[in-house]
C-alpha atoms as a PDB file:
ATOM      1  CA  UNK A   1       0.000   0.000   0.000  1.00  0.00           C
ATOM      2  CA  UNK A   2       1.485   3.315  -1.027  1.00  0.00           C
ATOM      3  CA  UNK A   3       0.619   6.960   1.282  1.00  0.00           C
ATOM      4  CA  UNK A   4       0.868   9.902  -0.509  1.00  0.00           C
ATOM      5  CA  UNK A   5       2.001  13.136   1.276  1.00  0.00           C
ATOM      6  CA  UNK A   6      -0.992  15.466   2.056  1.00  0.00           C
ATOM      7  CA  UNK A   7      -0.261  18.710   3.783  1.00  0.00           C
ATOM      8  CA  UNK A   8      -2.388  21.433   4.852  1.00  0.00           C
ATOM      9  CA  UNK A   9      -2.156  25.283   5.037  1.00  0.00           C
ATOM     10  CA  UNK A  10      -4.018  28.301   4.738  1.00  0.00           C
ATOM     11  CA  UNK A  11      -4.275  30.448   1.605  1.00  0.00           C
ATOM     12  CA  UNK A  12      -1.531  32.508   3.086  1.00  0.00           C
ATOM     13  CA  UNK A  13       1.548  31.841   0.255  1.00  0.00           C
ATOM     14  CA  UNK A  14       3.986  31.774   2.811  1.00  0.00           C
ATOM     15  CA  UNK A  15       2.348  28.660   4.423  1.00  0.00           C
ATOM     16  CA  UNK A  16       1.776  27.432   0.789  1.00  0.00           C
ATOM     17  CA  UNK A  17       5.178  27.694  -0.369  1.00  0.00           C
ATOM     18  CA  UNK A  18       6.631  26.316   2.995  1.00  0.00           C
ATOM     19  CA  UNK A  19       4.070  23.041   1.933  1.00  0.00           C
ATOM     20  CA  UNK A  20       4.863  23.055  -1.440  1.00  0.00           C
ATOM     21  CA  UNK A  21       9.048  22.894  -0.814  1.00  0.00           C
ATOM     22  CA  UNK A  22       8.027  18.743   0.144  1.00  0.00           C
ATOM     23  CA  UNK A  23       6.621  18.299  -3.233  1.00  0.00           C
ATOM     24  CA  UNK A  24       2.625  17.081  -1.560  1.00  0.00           C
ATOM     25  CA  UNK A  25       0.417  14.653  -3.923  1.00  0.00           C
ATOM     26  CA  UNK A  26      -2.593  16.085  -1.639  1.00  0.00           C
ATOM     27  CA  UNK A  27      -3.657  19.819  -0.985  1.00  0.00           C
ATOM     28  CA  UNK A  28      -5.459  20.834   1.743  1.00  0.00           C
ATOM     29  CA  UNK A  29      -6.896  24.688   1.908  1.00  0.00           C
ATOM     30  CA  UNK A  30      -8.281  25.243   5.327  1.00  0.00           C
ATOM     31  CA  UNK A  31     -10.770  28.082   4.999  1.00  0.00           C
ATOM     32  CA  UNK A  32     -11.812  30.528   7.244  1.00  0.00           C
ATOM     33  CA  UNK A  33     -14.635  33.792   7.874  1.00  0.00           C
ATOM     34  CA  UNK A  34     -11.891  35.905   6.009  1.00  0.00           C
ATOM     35  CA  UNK A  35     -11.623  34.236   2.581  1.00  0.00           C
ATOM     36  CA  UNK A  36     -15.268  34.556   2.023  1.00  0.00           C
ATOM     37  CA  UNK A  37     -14.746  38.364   0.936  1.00  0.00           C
ATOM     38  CA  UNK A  38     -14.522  39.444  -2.429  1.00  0.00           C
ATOM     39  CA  UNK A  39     -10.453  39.983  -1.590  1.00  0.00           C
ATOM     40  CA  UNK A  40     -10.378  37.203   0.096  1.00  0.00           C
ATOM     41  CA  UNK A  41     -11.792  34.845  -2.661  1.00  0.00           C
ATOM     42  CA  UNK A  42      -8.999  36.106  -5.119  1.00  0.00           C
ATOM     43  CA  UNK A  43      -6.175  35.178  -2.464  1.00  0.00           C
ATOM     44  CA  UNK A  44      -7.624  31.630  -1.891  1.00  0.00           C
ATOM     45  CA  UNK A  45      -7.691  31.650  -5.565  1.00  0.00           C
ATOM     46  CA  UNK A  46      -4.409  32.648  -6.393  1.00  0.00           C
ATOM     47  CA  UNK A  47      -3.280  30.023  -4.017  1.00  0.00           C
ATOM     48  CA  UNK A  48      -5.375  27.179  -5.412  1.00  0.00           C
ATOM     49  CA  UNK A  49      -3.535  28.536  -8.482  1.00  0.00           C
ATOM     50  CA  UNK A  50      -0.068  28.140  -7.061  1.00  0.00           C
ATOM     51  CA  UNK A  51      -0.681  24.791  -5.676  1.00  0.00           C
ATOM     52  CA  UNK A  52      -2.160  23.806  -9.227  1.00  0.00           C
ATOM     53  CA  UNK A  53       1.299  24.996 -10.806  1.00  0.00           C
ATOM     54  CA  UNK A  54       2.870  23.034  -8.740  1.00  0.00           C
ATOM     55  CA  UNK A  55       1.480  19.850 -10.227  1.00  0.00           C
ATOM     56  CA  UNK A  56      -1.058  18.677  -7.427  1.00  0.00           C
ATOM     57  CA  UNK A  57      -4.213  17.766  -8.849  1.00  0.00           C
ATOM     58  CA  UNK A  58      -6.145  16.601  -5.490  1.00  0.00           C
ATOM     59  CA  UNK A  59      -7.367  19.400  -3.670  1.00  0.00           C
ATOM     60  CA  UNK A  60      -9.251  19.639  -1.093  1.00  0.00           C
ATOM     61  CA  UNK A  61     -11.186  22.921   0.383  1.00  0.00           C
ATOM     62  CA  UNK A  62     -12.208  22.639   4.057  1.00  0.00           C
ATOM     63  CA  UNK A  63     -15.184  24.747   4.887  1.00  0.00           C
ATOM     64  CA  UNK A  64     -14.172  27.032   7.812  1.00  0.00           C
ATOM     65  CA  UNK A  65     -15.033  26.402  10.979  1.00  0.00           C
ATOM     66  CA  UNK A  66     -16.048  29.638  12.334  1.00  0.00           C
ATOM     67  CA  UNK A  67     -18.419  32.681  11.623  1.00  0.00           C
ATOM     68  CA  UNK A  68     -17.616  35.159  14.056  1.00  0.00           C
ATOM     69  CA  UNK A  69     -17.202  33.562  16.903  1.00  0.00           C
ATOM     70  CA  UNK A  70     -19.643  30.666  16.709  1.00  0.00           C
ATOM     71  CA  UNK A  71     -19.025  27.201  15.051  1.00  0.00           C
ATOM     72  CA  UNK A  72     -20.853  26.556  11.558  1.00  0.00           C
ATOM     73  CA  UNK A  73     -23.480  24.027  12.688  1.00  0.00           C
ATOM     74  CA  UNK A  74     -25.218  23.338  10.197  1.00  0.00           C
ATOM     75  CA  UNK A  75     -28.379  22.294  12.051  1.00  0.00           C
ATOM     76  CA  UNK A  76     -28.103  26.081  13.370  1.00  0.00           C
ATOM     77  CA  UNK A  77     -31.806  26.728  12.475  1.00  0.00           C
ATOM     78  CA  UNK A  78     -32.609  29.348   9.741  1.00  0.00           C
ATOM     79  CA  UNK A  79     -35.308  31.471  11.931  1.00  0.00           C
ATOM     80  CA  UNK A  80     -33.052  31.972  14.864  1.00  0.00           C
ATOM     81  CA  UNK A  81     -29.609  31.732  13.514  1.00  0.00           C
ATOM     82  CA  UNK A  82     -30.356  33.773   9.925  1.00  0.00           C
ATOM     83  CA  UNK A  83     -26.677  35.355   9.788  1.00  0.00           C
ATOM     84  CA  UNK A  84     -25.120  32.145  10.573  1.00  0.00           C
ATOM     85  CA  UNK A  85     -27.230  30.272   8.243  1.00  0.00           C
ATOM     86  CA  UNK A  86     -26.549  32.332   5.741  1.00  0.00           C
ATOM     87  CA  UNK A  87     -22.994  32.318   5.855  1.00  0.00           C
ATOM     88  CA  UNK A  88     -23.050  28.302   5.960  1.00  0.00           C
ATOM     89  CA  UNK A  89     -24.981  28.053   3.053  1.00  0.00           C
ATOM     90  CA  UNK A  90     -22.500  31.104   0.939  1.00  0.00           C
ATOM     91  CA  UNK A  91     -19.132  30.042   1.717  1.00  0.00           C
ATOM     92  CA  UNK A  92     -20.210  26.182   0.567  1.00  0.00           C
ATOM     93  CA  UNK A  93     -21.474  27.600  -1.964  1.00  0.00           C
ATOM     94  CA  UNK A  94     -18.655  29.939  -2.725  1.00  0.00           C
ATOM     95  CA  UNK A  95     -16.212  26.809  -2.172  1.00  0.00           C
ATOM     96  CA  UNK A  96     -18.722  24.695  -4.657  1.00  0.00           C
ATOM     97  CA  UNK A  97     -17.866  27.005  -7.360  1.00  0.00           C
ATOM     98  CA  UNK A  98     -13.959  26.834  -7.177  1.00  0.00           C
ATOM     99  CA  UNK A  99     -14.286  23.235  -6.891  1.00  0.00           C
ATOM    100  CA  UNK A 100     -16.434  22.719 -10.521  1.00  0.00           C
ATOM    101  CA  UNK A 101     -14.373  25.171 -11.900  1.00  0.00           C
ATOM    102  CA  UNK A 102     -10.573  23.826 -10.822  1.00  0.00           C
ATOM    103  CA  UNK A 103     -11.770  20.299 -10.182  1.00  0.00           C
ATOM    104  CA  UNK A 104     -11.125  20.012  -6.637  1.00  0.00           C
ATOM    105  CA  UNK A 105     -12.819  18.547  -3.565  1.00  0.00           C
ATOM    106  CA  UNK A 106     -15.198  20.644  -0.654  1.00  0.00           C
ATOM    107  CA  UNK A 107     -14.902  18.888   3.119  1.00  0.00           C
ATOM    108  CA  UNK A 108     -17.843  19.813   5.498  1.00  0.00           C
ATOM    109  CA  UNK A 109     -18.167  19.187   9.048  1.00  0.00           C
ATOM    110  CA  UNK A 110     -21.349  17.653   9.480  1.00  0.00           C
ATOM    111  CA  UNK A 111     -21.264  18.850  13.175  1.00  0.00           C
ATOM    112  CA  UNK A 112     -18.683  20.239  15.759  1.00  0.00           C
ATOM    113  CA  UNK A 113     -18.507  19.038  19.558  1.00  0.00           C
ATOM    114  CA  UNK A 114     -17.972  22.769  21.783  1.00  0.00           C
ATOM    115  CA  UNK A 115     -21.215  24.453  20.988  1.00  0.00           C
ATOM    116  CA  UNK A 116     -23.166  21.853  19.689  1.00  0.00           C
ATOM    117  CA  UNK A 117     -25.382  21.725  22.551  1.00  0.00           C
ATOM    118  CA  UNK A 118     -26.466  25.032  22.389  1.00  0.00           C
ATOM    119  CA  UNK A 119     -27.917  24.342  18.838  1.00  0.00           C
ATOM    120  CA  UNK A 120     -29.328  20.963  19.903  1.00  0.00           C
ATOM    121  CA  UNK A 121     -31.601  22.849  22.758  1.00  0.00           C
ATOM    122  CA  UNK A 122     -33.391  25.088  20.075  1.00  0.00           C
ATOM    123  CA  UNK A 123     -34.521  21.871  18.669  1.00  0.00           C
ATOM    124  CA  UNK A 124     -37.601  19.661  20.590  1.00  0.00           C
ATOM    125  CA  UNK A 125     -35.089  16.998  21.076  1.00  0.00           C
ATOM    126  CA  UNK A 126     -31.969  15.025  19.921  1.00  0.00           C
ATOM    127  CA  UNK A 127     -33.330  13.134  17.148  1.00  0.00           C
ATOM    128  CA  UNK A 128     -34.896  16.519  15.787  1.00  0.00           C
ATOM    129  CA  UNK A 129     -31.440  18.046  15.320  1.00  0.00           C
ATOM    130  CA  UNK A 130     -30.152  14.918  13.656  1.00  0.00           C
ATOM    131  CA  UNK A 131     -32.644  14.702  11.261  1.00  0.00           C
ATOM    132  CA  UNK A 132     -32.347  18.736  10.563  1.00  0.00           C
ATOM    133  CA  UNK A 133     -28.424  17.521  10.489  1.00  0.00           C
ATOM    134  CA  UNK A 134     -28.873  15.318   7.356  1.00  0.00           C
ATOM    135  CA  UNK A 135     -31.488  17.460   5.718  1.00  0.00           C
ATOM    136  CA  UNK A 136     -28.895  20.135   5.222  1.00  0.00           C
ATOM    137  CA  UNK A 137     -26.130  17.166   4.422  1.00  0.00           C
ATOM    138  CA  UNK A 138     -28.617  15.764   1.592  1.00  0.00           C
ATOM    139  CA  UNK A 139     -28.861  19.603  -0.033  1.00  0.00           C
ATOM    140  CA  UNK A 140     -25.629  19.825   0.070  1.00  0.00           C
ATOM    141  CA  UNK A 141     -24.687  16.498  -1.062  1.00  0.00           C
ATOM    142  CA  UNK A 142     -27.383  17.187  -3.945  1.00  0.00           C
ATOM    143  CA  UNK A 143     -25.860  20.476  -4.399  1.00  0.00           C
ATOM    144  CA  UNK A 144     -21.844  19.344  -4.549  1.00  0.00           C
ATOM    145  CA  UNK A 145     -22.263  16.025  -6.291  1.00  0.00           C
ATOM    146  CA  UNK A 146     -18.889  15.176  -6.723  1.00  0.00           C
ATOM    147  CA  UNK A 147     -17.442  17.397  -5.181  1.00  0.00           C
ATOM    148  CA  UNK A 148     -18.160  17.520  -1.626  1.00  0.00           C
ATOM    149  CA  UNK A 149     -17.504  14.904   1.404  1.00  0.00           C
ATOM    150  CA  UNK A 150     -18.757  15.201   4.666  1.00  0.00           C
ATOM    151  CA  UNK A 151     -16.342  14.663   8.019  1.00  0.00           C
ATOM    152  CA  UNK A 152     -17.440  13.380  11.501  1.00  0.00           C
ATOM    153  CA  UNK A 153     -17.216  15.238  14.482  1.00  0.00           C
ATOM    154  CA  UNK A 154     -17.154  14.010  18.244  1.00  0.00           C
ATOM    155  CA  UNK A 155     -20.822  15.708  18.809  1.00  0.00           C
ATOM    156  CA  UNK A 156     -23.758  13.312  18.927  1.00  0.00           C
ATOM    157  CA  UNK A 157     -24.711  14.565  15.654  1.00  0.00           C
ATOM    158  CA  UNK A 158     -22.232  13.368  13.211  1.00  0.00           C
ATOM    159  CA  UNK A 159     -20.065  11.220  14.414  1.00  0.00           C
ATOM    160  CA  UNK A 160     -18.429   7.493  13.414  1.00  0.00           C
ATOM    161  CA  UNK A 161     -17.391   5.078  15.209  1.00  0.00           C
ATOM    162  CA  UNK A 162     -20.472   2.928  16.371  1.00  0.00           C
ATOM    163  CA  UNK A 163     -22.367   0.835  14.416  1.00  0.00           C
ATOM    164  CA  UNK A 164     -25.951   1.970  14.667  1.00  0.00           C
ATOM    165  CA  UNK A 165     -24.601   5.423  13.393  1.00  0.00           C
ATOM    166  CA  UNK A 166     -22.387   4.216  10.735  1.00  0.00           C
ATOM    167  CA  UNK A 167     -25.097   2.216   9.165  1.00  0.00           C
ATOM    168  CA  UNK A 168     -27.471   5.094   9.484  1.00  0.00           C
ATOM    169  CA  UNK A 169     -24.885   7.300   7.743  1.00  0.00           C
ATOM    170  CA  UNK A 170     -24.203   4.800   5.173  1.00  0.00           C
ATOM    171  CA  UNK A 171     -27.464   4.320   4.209  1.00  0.00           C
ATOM    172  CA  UNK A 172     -27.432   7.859   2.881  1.00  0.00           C
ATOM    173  CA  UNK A 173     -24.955   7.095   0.437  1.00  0.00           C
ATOM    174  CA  UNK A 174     -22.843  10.454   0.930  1.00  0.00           C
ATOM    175  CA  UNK A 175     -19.368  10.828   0.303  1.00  0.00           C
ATOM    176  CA  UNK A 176     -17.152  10.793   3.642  1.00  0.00           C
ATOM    177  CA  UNK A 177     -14.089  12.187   5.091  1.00  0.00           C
ATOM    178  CA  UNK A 178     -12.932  10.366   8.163  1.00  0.00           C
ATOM    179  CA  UNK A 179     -10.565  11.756  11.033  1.00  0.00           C
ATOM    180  CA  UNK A 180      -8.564   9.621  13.006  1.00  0.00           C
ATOM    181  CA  UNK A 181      -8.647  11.593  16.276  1.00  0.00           C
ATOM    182  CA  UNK A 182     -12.051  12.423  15.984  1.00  0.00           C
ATOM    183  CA  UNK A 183     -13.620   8.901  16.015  1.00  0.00           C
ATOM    184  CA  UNK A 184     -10.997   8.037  18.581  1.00  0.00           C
ATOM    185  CA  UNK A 185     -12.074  10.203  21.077  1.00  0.00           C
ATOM    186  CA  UNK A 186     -15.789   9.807  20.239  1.00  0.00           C
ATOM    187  CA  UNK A 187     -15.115   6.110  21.398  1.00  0.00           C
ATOM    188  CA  UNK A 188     -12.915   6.683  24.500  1.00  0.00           C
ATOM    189  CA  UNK A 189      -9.461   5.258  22.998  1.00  0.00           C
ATOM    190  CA  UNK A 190     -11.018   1.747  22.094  1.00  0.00           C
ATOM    191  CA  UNK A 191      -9.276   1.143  19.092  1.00  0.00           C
ATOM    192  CA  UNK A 192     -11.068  -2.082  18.451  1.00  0.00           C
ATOM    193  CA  UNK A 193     -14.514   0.061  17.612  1.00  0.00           C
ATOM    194  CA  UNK A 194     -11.977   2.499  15.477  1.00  0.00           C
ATOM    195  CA  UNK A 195     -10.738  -0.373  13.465  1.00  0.00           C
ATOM    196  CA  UNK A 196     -14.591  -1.529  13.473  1.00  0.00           C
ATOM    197  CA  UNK A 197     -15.796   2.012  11.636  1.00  0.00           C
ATOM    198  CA  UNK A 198     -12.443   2.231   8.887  1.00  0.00           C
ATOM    199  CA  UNK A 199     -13.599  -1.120   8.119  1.00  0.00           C
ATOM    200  CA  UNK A 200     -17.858  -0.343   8.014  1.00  0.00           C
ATOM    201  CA  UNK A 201     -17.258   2.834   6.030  1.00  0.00           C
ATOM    202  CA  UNK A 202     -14.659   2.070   3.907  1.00  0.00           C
ATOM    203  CA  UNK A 203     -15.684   2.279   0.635  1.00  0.00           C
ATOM    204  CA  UNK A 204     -17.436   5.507   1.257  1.00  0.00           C
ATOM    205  CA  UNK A 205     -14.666   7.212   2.399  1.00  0.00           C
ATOM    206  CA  UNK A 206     -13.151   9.449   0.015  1.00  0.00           C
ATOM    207  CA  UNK A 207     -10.432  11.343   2.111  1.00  0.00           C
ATOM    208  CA  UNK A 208      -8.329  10.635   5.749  1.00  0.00           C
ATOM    209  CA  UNK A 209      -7.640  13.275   8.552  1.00  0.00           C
ATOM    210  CA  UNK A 210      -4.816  11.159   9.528  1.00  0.00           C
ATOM    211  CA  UNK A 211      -4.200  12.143  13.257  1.00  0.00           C
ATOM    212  CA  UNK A 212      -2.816  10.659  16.697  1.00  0.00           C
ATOM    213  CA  UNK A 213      -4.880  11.190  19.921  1.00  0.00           C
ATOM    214  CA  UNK A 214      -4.646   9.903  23.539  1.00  0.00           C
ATOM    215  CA  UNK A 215      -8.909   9.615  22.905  1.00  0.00           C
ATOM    216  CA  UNK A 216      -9.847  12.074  25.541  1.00  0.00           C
ATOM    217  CA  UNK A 217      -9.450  15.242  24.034  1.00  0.00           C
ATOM    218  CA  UNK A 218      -9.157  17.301  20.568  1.00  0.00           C
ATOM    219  CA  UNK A 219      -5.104  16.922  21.218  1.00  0.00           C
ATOM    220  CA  UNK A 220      -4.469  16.935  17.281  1.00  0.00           C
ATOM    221  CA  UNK A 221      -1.193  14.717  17.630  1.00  0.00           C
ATOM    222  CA  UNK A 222       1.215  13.776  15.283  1.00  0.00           C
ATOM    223  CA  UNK A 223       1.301  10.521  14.522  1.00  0.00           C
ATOM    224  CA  UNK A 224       2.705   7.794  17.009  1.00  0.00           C
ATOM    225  CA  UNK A 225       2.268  10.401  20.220  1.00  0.00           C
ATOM    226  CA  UNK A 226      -0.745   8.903  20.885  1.00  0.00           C
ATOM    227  CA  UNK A 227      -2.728   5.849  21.421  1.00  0.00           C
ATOM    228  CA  UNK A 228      -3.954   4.860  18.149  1.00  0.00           C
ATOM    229  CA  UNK A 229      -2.647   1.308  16.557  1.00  0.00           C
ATOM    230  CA  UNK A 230      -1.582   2.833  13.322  1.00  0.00           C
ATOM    231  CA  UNK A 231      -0.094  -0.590  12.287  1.00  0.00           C
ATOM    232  CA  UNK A 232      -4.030  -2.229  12.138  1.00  0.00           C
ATOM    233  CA  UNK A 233      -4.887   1.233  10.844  1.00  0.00           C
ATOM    234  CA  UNK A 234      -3.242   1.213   7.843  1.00  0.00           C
ATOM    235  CA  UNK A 235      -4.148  -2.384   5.825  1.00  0.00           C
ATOM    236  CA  UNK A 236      -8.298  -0.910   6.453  1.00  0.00           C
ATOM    237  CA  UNK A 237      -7.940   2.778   4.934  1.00  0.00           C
ATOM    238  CA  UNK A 238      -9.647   2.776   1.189  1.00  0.00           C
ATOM    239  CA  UNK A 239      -6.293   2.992  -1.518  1.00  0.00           C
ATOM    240  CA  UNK A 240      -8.729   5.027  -3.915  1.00  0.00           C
ATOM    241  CA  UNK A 241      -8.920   7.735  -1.128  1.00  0.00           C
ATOM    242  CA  UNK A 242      -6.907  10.736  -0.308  1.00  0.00           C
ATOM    243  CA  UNK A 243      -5.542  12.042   2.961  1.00  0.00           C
ATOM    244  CA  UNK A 244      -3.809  14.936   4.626  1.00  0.00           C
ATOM    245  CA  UNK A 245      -2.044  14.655   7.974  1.00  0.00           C
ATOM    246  CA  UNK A 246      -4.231  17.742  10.154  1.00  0.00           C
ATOM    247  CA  UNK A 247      -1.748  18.124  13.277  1.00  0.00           C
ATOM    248  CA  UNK A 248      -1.780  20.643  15.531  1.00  0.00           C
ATOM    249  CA  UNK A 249       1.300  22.976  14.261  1.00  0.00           C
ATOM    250  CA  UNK A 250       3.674  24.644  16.937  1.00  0.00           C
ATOM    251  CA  UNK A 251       4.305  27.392  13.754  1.00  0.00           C
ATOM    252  CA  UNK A 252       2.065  27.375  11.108  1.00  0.00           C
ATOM    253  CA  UNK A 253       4.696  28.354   8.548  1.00  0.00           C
ATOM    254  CA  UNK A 254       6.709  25.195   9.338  1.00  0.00           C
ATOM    255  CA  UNK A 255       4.516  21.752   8.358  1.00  0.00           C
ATOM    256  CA  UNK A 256       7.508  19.653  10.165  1.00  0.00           C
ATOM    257  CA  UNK A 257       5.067  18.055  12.482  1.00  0.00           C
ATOM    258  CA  UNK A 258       3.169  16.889   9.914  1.00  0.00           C
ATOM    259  CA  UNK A 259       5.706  15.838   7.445  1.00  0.00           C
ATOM    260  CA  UNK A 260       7.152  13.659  10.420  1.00  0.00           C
ATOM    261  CA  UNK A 261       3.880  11.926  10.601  1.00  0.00           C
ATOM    262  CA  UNK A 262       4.397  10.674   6.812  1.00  0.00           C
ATOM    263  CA  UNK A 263       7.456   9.467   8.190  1.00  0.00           C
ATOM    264  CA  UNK A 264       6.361   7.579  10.542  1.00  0.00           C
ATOM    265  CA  UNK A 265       3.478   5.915   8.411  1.00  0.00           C
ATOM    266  CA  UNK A 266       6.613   5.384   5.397  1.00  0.00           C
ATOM    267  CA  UNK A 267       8.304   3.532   7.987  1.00  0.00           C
ATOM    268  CA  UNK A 268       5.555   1.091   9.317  1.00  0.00           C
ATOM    269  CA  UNK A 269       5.032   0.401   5.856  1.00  0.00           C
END
């Protein structure tokens, strides 16, 4: 089994170029509030652009986290939430278009974990807010074709890692991006039930977070820090599928922790 490099970085060149200097297969752009302005659009633009120049053909755009200061939830309901909402449905939107016009990939978040609750208790109950959860994931998925993937969270919206959920989420046939850390932590460090979900969702997944955790927190690790059994990992993650490696950066214009990561993947192979 061969693993590609995939790096990530803002639209900011000088994080591009320090990516580009270790010659990535796989491009992640990881959006945020600011690239959604008309200026802002052009940058991440030009740096799709640069990347492109480079040679790198798989691209991925990762819908940003944040408006303002609140998490884009998507079940954040239209009637209370209208600025939020809005700005959900322009920036995938805005991210759609790049992606049929340069060929590249858009990664959603179907949920988040630190604020989640707050949107949950506008809703009559859990199941409510799931089902308003893959409502907007169908229009989307409708919407992106192609183009767009949908990652898991840690919330108790949309999340991998047990079987009841997985099934449910296979069943809607979308296109998925799976992180490591995130399904470890959802299951409390049992790698057993992480093996369990690469395995369930396999041929639905489309592109890897690939990142270490201790399963307790969102520690972002690089790869062997933590507690996941990257050996088992590796022989049940989909060939056809992409990945990046999303660590936690101590500079984000050096990508040395998550080069080493590769390394350490290269090496178990």
């Amino acid at each position: 089994m061969q693993i590609p490099l995939g790096l990530k970085a803002s639209a900011d060149l000088r994080q591009v170029k320090d990516r580009l200097q270790y010659k990535p297969e796989v491009f992640e752009f990881f959006t945020a509030e600011s690239d959604f302005t008309n200026d802002g659009l052009k940058r991440l633009q030009v740096a799709i652009e640069e990347v492109k120049a480079a040679g790198i053909k798989q691209i991925v755009l990762h819908h940003p986290m944040r408006y303002r200061d609140t998490f884009t939830e998507l079940i954040a309901p239209q009637e209370q939430c209208r600025e939020l909402y809005y700005f959900i449905d322009k920036s995938t939107n805005d991210l759609l278009q790049l992606a049929f016009d340069y060929n590249l990939q858009v990664l959603v978040h179907g949920s988040y974990s630190r604020q989640t609750q707050t949107f949950i208790s506008m809703y009559p109950n859990l199941k409510a807010a799931q089902a308003a959860a893959f409502k907007r994931l169908d229009y989307f998925k409708q919407l992106g074709q192609v183009h767009i993937m949908f990652e898991n969270s840690i919330s108790p919206i949309f999340y991998y890692g047990e079987q009841d959920s997985d099934e449910e989420i296979l069943s809607k046939n979308y296109r998925l991006a799976f992180d490591t850390s995130h399904c470890f932590i959802k299951v409390k460090a049992n790698n057993e039930k992480l093996l369990a979900s690469l395995t369930r969702l396999k041929d639905q997944i489309v592109h890897y977070h690939l990142v270490d955790s201790y399963g307790q927190t969102h520690d972002s690790l690089t790869l062997g820090q933590g507690l996941i059994d990257w050996r088992r990992v590796l022989p049940r993650l989909n060939p056809a599928a992409t990945s990046i490696y999303e660590i936690n950066l101590k500079n984000q214009l050096d990508a040395s922790e998550q080069v080493k990561s590769h390394e350490y993947l290269l090496n178990l192979l």
